[in-house]
PDB file of N, CA and C in Angstrom:
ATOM      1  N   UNK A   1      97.924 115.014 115.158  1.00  0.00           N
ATOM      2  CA  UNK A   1      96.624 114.766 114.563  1.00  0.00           C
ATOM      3  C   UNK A   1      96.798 114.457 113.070  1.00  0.00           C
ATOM      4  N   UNK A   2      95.862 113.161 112.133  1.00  0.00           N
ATOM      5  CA  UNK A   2      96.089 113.155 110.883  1.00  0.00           C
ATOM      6  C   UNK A   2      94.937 113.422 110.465  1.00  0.00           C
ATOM      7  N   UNK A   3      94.478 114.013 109.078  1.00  0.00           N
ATOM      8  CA  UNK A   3      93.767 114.806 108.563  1.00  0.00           C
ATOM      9  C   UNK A   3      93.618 113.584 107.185  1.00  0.00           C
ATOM     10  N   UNK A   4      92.549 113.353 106.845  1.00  0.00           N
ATOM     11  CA  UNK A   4      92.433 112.331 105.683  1.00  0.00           C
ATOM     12  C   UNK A   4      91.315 113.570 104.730  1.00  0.00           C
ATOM     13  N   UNK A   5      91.650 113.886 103.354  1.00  0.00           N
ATOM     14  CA  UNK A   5      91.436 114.552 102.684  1.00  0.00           C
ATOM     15  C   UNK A   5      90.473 114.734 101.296  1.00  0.00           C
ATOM     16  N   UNK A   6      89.464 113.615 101.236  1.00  0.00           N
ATOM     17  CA  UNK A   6      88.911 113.350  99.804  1.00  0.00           C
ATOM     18  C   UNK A   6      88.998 114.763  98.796  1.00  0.00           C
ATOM     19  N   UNK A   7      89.049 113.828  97.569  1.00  0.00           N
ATOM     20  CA  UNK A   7      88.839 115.147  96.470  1.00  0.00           C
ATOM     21  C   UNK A   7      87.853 114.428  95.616  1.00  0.00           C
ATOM     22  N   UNK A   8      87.716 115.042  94.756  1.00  0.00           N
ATOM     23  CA  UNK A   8      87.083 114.062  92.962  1.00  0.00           C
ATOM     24  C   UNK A   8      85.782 113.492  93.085  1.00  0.00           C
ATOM     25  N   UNK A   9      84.637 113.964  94.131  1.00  0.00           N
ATOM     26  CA  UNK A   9      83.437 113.810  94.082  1.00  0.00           C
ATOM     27  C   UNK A   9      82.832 114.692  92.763  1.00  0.00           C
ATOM     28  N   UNK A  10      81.501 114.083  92.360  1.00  0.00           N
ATOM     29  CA  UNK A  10      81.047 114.650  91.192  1.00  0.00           C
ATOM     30  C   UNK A  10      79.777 114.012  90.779  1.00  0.00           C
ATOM     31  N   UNK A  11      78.852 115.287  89.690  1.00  0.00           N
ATOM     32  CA  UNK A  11      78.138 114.221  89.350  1.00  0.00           C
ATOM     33  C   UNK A  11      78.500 113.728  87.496  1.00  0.00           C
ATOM     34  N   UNK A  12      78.035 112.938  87.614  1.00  0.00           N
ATOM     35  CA  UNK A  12      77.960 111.904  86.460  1.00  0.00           C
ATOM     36  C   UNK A  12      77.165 110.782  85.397  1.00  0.00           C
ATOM     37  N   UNK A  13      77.168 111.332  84.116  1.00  0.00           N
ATOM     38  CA  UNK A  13      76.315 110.169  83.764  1.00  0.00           C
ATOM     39  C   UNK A  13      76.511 108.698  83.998  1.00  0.00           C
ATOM     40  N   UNK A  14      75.475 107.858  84.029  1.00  0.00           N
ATOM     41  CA  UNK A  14      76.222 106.437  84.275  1.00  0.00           C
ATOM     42  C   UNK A  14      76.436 105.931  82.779  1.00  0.00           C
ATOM     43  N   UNK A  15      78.077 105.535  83.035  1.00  0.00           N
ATOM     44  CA  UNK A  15      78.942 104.713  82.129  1.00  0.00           C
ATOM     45  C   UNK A  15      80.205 105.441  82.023  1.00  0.00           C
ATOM     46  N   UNK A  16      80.049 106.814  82.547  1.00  0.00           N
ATOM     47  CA  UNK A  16      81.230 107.633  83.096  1.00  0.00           C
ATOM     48  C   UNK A  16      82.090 106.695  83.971  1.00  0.00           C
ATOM     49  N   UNK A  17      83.018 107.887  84.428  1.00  0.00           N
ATOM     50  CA  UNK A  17      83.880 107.651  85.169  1.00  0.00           C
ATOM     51  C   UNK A  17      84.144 109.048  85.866  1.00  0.00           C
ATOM     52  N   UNK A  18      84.950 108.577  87.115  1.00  0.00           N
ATOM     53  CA  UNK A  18      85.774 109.645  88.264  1.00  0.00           C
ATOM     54  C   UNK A  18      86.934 109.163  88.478  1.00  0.00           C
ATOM     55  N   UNK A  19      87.531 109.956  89.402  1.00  0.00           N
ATOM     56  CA  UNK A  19      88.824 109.431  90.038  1.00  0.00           C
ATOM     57  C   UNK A  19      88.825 110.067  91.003  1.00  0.00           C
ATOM     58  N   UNK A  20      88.622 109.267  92.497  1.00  0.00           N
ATOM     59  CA  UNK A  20      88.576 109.754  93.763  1.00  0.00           C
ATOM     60  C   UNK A  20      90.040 109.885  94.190  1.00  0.00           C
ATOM     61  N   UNK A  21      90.685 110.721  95.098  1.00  0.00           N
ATOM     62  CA  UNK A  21      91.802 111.173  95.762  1.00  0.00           C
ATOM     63  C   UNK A  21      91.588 111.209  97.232  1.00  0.00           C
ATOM     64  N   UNK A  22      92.788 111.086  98.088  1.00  0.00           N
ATOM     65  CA  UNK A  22      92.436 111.178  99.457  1.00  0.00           C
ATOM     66  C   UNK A  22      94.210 111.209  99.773  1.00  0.00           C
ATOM     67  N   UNK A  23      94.094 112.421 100.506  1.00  0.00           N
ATOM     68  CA  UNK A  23      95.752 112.652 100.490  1.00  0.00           C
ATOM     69  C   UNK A  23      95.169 112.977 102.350  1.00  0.00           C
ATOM     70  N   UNK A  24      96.565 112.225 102.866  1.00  0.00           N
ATOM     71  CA  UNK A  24      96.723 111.737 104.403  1.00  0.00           C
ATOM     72  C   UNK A  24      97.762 113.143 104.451  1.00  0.00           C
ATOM     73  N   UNK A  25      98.026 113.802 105.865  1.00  0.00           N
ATOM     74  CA  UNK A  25      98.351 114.381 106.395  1.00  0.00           C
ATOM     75  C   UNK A  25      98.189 115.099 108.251  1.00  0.00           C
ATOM     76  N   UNK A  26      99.319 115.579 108.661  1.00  0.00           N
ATOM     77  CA  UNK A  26      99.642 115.716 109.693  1.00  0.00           C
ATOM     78  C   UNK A  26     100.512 114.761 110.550  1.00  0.00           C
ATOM     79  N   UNK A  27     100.676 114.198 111.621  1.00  0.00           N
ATOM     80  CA  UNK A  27     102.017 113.944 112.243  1.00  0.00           C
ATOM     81  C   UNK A  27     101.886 112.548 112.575  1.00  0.00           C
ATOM     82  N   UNK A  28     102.383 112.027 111.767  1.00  0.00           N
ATOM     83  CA  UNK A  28     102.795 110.376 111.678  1.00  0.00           C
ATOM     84  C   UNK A  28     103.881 109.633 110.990  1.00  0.00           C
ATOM     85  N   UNK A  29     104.196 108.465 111.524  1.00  0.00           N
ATOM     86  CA  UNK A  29     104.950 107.768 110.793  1.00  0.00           C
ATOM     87  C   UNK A  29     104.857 106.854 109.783  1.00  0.00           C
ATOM     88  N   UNK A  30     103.846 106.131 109.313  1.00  0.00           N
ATOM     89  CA  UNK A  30     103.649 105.666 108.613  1.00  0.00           C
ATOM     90  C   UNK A  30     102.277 105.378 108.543  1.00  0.00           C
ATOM     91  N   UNK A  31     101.804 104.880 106.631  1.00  0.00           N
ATOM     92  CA  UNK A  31      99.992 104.808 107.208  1.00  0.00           C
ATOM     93  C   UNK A  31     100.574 102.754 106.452  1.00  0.00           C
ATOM     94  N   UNK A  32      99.072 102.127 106.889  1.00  0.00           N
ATOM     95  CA  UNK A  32      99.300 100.538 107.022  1.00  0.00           C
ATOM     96  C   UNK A  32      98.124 100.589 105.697  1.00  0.00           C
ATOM     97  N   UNK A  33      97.234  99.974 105.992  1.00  0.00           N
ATOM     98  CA  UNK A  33      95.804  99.925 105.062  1.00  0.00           C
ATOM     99  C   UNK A  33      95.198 101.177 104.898  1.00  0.00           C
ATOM    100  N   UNK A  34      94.575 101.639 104.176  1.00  0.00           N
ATOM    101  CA  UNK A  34      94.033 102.360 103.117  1.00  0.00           C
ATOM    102  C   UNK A  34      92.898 102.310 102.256  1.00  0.00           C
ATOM    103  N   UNK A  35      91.502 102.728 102.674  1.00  0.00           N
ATOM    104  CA  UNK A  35      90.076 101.710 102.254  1.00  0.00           C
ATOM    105  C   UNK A  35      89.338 102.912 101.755  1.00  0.00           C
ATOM    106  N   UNK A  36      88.501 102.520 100.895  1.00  0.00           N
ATOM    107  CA  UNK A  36      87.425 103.644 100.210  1.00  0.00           C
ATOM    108  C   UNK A  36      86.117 103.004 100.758  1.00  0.00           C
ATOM    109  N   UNK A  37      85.623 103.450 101.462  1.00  0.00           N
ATOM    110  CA  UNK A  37      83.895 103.364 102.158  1.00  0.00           C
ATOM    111  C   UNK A  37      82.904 104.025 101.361  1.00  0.00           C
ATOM    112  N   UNK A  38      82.105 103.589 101.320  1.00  0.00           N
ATOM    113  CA  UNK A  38      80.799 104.708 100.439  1.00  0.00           C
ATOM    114  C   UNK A  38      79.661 104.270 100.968  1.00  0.00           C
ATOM    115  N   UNK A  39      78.423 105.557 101.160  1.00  0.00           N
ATOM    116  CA  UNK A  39      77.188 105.670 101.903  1.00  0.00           C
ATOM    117  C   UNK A  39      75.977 105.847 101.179  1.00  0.00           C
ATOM    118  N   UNK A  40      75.451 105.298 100.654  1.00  0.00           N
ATOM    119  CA  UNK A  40      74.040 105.836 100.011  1.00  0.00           C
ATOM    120  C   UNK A  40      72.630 106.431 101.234  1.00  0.00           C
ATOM    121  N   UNK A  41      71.891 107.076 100.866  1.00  0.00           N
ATOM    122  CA  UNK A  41      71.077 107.290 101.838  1.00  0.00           C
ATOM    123  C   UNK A  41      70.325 106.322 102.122  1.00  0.00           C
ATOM    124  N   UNK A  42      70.010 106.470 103.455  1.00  0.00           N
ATOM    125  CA  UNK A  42      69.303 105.385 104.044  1.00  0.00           C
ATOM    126  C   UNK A  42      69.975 103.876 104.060  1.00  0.00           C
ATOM    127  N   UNK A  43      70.981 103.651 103.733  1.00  0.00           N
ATOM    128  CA  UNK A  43      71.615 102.300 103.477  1.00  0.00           C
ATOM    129  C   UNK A  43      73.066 102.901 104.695  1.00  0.00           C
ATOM    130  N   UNK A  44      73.466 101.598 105.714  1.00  0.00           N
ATOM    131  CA  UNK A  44      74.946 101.640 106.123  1.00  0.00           C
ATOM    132  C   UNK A  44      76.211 101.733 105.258  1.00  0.00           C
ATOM    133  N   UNK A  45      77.047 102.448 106.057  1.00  0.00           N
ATOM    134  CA  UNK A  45      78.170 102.194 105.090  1.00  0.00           C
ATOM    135  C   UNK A  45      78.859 101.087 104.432  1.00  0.00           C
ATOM    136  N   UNK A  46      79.491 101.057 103.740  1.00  0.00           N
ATOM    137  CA  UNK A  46      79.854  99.795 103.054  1.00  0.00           C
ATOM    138  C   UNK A  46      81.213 100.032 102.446  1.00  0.00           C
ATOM    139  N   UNK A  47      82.257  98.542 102.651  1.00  0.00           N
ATOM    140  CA  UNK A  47      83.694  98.965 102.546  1.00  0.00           C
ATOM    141  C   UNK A  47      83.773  98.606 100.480  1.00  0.00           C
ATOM    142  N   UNK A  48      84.007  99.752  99.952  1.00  0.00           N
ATOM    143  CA  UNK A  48      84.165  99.223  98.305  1.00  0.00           C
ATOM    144  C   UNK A  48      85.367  98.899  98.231  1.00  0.00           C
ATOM    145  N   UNK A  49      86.451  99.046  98.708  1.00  0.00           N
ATOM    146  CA  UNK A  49      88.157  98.737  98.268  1.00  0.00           C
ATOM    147  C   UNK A  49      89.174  98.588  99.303  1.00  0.00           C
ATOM    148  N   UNK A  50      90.255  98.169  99.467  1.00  0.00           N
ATOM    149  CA  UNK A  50      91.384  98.174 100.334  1.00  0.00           C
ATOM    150  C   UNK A  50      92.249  98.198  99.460  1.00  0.00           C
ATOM    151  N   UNK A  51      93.514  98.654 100.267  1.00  0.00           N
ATOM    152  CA  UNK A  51      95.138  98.600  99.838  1.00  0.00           C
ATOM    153  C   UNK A  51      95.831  98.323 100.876  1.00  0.00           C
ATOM    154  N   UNK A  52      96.748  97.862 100.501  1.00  0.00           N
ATOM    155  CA  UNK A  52      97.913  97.835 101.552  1.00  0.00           C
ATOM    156  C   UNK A  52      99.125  98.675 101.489  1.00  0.00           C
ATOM    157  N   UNK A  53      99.980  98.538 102.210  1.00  0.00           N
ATOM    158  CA  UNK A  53     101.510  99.375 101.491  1.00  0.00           C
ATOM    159  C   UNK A  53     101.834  98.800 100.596  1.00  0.00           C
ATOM    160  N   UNK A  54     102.324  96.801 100.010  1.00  0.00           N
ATOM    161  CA  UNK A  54     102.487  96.480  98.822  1.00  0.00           C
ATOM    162  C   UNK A  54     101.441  96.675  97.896  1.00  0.00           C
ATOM    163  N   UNK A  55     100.587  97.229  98.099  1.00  0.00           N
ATOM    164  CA  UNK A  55      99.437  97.169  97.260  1.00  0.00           C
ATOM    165  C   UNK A  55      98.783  96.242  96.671  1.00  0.00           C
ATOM    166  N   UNK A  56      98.527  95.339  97.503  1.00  0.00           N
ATOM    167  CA  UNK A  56      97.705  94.786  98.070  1.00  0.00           C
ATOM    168  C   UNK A  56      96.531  94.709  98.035  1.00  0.00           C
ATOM    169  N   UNK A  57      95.208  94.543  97.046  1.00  0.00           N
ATOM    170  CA  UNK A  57      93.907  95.027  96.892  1.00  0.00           C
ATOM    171  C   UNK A  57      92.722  93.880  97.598  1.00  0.00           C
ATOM    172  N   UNK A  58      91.167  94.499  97.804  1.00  0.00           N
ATOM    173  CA  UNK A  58      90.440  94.039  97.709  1.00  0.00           C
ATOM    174  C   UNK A  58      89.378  94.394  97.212  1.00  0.00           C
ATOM    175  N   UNK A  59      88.330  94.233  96.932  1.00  0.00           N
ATOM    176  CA  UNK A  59      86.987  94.945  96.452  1.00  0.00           C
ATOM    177  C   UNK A  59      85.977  94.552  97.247  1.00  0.00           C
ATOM    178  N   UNK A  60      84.816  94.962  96.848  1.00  0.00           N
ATOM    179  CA  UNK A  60      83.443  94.352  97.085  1.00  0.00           C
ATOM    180  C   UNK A  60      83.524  94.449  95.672  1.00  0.00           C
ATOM    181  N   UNK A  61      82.339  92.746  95.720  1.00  0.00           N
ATOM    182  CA  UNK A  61      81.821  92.169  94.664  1.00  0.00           C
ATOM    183  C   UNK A  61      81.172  93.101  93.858  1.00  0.00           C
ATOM    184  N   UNK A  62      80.572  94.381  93.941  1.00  0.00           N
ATOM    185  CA  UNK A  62      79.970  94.557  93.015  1.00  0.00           C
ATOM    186  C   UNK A  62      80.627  95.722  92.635  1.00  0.00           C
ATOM    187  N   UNK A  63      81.638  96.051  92.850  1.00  0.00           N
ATOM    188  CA  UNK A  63      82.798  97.522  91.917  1.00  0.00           C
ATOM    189  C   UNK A  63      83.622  96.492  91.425  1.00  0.00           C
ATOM    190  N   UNK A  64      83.788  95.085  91.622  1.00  0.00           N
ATOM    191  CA  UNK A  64      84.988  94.441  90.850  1.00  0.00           C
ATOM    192  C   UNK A  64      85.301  94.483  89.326  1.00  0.00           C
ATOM    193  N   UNK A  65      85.998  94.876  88.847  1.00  0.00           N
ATOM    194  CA  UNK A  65      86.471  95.136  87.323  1.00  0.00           C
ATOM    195  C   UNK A  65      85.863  96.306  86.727  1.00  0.00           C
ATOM    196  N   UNK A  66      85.379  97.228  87.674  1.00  0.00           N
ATOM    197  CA  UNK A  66      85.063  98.351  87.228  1.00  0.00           C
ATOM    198  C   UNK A  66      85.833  99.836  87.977  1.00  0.00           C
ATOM    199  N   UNK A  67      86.064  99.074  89.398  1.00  0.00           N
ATOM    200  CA  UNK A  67      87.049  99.780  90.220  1.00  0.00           C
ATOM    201  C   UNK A  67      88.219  99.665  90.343  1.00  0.00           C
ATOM    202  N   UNK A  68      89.055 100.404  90.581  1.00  0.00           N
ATOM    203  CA  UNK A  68      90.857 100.355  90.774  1.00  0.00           C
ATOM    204  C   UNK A  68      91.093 101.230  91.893  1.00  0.00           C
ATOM    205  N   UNK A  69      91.824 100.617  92.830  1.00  0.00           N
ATOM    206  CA  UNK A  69      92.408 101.539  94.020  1.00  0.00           C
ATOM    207  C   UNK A  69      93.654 101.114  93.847  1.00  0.00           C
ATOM    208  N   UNK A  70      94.185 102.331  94.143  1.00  0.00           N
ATOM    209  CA  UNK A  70      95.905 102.654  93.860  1.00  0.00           C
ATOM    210  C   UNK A  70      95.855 103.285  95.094  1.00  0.00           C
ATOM    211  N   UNK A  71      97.644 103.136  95.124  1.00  0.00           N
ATOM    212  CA  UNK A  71      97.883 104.336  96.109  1.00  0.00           C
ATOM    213  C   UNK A  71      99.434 104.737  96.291  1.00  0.00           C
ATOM    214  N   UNK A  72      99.889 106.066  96.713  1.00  0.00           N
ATOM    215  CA  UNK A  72     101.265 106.717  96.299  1.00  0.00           C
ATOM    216  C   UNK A  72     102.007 106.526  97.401  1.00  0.00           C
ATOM    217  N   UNK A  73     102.678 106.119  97.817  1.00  0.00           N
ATOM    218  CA  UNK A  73     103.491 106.092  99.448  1.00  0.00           C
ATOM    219  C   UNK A  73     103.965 107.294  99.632  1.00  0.00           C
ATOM    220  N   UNK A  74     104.734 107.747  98.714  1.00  0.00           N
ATOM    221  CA  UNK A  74     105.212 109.064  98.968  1.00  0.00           C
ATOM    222  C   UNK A  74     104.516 110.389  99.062  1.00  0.00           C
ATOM    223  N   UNK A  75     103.435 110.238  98.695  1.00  0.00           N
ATOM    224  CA  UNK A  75     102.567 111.565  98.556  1.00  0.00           C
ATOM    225  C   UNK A  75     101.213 111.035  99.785  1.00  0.00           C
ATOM    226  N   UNK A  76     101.439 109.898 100.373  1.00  0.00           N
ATOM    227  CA  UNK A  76     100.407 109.521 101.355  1.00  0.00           C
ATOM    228  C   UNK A  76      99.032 109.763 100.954  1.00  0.00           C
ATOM    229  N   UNK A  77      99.200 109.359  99.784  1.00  0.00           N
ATOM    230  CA  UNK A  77      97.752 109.387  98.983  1.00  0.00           C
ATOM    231  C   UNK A  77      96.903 108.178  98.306  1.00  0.00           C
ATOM    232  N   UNK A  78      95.932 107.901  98.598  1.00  0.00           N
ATOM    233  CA  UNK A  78      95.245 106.762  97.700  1.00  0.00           C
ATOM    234  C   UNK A  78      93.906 107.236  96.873  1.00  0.00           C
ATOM    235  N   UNK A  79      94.048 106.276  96.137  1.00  0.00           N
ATOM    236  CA  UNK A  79      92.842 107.090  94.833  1.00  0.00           C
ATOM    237  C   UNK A  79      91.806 105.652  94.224  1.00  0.00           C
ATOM    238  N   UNK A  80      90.745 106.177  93.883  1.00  0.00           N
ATOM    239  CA  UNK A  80      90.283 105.322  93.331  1.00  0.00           C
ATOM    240  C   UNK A  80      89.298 105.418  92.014  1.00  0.00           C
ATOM    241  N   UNK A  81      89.690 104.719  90.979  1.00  0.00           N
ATOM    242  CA  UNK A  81      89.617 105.045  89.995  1.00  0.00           C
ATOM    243  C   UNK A  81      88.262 103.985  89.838  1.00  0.00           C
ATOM    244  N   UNK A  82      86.632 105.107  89.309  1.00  0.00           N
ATOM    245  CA  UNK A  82      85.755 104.344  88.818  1.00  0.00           C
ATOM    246  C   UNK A  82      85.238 104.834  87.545  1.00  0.00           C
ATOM    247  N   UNK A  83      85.109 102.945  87.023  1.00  0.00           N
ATOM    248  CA  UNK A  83      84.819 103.082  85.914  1.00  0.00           C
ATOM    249  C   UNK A  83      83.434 102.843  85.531  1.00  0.00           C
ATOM    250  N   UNK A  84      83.015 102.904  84.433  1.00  0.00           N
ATOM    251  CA  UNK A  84      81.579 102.105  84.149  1.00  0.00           C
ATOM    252  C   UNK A  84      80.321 102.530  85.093  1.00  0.00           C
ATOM    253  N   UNK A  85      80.592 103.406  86.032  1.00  0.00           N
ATOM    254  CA  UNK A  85      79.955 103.833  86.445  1.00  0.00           C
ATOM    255  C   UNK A  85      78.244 103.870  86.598  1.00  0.00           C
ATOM    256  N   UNK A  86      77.166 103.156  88.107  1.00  0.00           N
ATOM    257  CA  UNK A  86      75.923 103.077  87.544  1.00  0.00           C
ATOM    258  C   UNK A  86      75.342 103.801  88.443  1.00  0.00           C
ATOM    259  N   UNK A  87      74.153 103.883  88.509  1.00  0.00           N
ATOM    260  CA  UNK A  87      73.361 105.001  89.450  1.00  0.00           C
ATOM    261  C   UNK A  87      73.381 104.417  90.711  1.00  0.00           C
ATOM    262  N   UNK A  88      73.665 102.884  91.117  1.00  0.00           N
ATOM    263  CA  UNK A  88      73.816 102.600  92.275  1.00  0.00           C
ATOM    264  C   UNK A  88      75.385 102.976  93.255  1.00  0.00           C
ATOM    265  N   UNK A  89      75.837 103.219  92.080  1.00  0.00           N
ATOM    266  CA  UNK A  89      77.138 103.444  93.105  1.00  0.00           C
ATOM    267  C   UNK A  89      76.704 104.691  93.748  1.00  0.00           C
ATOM    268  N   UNK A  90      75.778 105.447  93.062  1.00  0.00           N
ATOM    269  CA  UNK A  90      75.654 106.753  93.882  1.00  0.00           C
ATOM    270  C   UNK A  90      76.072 106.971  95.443  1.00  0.00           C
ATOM    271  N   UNK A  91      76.267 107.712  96.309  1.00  0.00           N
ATOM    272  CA  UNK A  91      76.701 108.141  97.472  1.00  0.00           C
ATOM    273  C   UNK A  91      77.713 108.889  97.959  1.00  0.00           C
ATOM    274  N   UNK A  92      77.962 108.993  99.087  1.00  0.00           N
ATOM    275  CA  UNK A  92      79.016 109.644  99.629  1.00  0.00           C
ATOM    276  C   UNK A  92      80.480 108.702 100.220  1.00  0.00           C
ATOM    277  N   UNK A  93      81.781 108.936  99.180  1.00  0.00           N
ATOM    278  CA  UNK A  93      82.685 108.462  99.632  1.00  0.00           C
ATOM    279  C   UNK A  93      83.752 108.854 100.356  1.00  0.00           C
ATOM    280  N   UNK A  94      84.209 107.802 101.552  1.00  0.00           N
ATOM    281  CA  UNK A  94      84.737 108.131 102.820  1.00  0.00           C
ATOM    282  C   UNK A  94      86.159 107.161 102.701  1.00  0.00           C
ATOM    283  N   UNK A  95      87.069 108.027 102.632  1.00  0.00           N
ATOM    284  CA  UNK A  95      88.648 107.646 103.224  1.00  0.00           C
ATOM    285  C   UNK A  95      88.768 107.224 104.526  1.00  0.00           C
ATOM    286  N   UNK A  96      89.140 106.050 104.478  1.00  0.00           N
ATOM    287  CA  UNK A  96      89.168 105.446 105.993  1.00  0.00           C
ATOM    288  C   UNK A  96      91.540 104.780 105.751  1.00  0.00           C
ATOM    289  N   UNK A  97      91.875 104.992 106.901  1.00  0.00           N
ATOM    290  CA  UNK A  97      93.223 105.016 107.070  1.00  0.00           C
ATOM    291  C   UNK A  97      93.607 104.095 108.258  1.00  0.00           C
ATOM    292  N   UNK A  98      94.432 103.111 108.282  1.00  0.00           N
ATOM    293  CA  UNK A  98      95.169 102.805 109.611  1.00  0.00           C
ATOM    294  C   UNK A  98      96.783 103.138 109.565  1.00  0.00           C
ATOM    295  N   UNK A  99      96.695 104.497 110.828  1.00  0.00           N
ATOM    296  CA  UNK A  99      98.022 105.224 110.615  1.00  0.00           C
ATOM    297  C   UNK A  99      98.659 105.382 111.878  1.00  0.00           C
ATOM    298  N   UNK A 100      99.925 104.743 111.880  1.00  0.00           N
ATOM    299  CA  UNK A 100     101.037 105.053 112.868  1.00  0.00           C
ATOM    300  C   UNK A 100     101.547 106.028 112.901  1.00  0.00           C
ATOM    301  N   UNK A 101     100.612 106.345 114.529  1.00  0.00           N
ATOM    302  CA  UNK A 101     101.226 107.892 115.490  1.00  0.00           C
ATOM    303  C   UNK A 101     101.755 107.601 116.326  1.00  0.00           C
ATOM    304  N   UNK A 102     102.323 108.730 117.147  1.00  0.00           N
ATOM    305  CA  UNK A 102     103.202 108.308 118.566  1.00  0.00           C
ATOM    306  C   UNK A 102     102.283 108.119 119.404  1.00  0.00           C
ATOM    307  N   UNK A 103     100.860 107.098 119.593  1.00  0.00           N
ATOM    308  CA  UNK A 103     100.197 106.561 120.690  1.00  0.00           C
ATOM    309  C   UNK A 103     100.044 105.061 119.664  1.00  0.00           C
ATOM    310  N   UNK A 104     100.516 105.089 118.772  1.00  0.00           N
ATOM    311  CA  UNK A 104     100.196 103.296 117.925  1.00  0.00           C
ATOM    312  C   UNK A 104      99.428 103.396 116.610  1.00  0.00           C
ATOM    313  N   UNK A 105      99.025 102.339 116.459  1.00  0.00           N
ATOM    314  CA  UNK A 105      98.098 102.238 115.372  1.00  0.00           C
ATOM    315  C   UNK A 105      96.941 102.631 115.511  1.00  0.00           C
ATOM    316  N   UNK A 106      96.282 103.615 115.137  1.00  0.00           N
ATOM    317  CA  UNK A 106      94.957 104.397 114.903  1.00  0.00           C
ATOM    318  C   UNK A 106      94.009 104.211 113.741  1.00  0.00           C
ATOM    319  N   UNK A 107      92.605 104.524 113.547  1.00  0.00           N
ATOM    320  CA  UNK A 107      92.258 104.745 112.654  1.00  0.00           C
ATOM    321  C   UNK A 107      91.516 105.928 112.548  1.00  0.00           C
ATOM    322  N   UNK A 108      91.609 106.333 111.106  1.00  0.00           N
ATOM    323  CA  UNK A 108      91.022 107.755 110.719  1.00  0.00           C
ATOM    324  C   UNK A 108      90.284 107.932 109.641  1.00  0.00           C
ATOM    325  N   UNK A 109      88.883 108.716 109.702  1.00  0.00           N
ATOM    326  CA  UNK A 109      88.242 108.802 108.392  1.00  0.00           C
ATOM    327  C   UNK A 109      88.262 110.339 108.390  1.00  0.00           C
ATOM    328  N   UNK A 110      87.947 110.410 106.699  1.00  0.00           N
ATOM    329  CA  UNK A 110      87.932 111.680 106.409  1.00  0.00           C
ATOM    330  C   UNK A 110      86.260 111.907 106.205  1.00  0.00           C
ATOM    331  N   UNK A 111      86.515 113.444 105.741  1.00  0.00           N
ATOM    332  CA  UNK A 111      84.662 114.343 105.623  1.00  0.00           C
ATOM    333  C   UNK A 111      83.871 113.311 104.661  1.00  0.00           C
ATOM    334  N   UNK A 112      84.690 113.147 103.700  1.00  0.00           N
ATOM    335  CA  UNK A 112      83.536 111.994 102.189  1.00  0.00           C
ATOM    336  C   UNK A 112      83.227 113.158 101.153  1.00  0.00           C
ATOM    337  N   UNK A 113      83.082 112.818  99.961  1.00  0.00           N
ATOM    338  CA  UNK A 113      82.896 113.589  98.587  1.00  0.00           C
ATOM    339  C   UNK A 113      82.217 112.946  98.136  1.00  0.00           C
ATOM    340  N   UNK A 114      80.507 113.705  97.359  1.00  0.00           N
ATOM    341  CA  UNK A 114      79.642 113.356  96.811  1.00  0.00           C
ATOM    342  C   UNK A 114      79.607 112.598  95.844  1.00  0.00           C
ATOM    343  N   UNK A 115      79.418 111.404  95.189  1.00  0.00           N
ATOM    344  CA  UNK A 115      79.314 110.771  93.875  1.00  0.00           C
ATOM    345  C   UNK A 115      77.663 110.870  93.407  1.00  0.00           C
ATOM    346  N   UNK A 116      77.317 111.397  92.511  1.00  0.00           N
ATOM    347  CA  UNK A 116      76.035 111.111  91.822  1.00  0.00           C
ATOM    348  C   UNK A 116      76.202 110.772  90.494  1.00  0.00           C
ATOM    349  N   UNK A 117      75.686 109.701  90.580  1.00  0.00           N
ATOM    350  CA  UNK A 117      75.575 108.714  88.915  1.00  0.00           C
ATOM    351  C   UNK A 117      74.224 109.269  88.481  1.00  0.00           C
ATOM    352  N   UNK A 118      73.669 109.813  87.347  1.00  0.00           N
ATOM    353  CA  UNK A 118      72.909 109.827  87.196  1.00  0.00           C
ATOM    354  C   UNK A 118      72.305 108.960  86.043  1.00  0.00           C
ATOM    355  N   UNK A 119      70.947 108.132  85.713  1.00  0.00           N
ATOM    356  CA  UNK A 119      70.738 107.455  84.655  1.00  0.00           C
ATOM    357  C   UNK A 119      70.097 108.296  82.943  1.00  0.00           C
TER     358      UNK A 119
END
C-alpha cells in the first residue's frame, strides 16, 4: 500500500506565500508523475501543477509564475512552492501520484491540506 502525505496547509494573507510538501510512502518501486490538485468549495477539482522524474513541469494558467513544483527522488517527495498568493487560490490541496507497485502502475491521492488566502 502507498500512503501520499500533504503537509504546509495554512492560512494566509494574500501576497504571502506557503510551501506545500507531500512525502510518498509504503511499498513500491518507483513513483512516475507527481501533480498538486486543489478544491475550492463548491467548484471541481482542478489539476494546478505536474512533475515528472526529470522534472519536467506543467501548470495551469492561472498559478503560472507564481507557482513552483519541485520534487526530491530520494526522499519521494514533491513540494510546491506558492507565491504571490490570492484569495482565489483558496482551497484544499491534494497530492495525486502515479506509482509503481507489484500489480503496475497505479494511482494515488492523498487526505489534502487547507490553504486559506485571506484578503
Amino acid at each position: 500500500q502507498v500512503q501520499l502525505v500533504e503537509s504546509g496547509g495554512d492560512l494566509v494573507q494574500a501576497g504571502g506565500s506557503l510551501r506545500l510538501s507531500c512525502a510518498a510512502s509504503g511499498s513500491f518501486f518507483s513513483i512516475n508523475i507527481m501533480r498538486w490538485y486543489r478544491q475550492a468549495p463548491g467548484d471541481q477539482r482542478e489539476l494546478v501543477a505536474g512533475i515528472d522524474r526529470r522534472s519536467n513541469t506543467n501548470y495551469a494558467d492561472s498559478v503560472k509564475g507564481r507557482f513552483t513544483i519541485s520534487r526530491d527522488n530520494a526522499k519521494n517527495t514533491v513540494y510546491l512552492q506558492m507565491n504571490s498568493l490570492k484569495p482565489e487560490d483558496t482551497g484544499v490541496y491534494y497530492c495525486n501520484a502515479d506509482v509503481y507497485v507489484q500489480e503496475g502502475l497505479k494511482n494515488y491521492w492523498g487526505q489534502g491540506t487547507q490553504v486559506t488566502v485571506s484578503s
